[in-house]
Protein backbone atom coordinates (compact mmCIF):
# COMPACT_ATOMS: atom_id res chain seq x y z
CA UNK A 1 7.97 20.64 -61.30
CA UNK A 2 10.21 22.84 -59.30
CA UNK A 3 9.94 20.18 -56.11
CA UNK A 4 10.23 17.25 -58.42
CA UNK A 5 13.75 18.91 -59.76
CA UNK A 6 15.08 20.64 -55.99
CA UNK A 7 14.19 16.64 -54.83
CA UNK A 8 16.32 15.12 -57.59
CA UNK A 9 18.94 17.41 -56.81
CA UNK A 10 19.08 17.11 -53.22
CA UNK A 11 19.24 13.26 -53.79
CA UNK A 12 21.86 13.14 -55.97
CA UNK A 13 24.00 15.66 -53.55
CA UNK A 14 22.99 13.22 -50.85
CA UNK A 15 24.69 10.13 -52.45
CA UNK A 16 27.47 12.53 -53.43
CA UNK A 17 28.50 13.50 -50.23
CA UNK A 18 27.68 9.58 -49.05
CA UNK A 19 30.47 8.35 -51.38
CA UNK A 20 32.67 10.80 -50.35
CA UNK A 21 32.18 10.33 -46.71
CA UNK A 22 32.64 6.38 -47.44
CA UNK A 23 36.02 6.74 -49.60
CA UNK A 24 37.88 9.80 -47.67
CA UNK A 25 37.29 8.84 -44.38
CA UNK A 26 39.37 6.17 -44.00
CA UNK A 27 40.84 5.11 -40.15
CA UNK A 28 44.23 3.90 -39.92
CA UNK A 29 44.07 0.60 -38.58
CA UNK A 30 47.13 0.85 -36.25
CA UNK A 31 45.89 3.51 -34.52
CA UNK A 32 42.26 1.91 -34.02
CA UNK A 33 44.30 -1.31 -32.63
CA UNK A 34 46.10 1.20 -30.11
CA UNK A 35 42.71 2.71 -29.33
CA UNK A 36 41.21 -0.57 -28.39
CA UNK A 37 43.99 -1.18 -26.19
CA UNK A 38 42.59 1.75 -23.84
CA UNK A 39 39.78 1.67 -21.32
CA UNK A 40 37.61 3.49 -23.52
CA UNK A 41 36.30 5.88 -21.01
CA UNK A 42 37.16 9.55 -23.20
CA UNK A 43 37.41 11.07 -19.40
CA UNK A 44 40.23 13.45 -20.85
CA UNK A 45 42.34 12.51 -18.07
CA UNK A 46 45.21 12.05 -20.18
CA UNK A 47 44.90 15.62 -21.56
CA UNK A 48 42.99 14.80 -24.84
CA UNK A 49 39.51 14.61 -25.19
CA UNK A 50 39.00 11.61 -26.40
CA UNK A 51 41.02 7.91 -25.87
CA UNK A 52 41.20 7.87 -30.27
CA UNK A 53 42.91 11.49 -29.85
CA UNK A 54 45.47 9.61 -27.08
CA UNK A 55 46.14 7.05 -29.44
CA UNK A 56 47.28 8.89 -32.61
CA UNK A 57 49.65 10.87 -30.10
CA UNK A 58 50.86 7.42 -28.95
CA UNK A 59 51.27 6.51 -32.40
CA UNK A 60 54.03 9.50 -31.98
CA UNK A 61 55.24 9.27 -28.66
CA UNK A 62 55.45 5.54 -27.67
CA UNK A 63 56.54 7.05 -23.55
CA UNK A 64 53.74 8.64 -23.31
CA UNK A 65 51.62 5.88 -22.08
CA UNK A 66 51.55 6.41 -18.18
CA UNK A 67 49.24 9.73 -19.31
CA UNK A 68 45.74 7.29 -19.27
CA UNK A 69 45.60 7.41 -15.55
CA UNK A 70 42.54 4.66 -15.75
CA UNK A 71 44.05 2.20 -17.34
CA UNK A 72 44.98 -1.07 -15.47
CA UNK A 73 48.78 -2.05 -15.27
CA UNK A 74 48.72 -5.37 -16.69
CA UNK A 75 46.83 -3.56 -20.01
CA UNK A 76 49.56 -0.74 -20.06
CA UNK A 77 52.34 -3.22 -20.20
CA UNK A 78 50.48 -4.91 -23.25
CA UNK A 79 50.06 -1.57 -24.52
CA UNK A 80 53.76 -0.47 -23.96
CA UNK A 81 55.05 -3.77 -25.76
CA UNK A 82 52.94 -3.49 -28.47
CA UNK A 83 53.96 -0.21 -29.53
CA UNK A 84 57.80 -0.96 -29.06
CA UNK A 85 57.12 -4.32 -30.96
């Protein structure tokens, strides 16, 4: 009875913690856009550790671009217009 009862319980906390996860954890889409813009290589070259870190601080500082040191030219200029556009 008591493992019928501790399983009941641990599904229930399970789906719990499911909805939760699913409703609270929402991404803002402007910075995923940004994000995508990036070479997507999380090298930490740019002084955070990952590229979605680099683009919620270039959500913040639009200069700040020239940091990603792999990222080609021609995809920083389409980065640096989108975030002044």
């Amino acid at each position: 009875m008591g493992i019928l009862i501790f399983g009941l319980l641990s599904l229930f906390f399970g789906i719990c913690i499911m909805l939760l996860n699913y409703f609270l954890n929402k991404e803002d889409p402007y910075i995923k856009k940004i994000e995508n813009m990036l070479p997507g290589f999380n090298c930490g070259a740019c002084g955070f550790p990952s590229c979605y870190e680099m683009a919620k601080n270039l959500e913040k500082n639009k200069d700040d671009v020239n940091k990603c040191k792999p990222i080609k030219k021609e995809n920083s200029d389409i980065l640096i217009k989108f975030l002044k556009g």
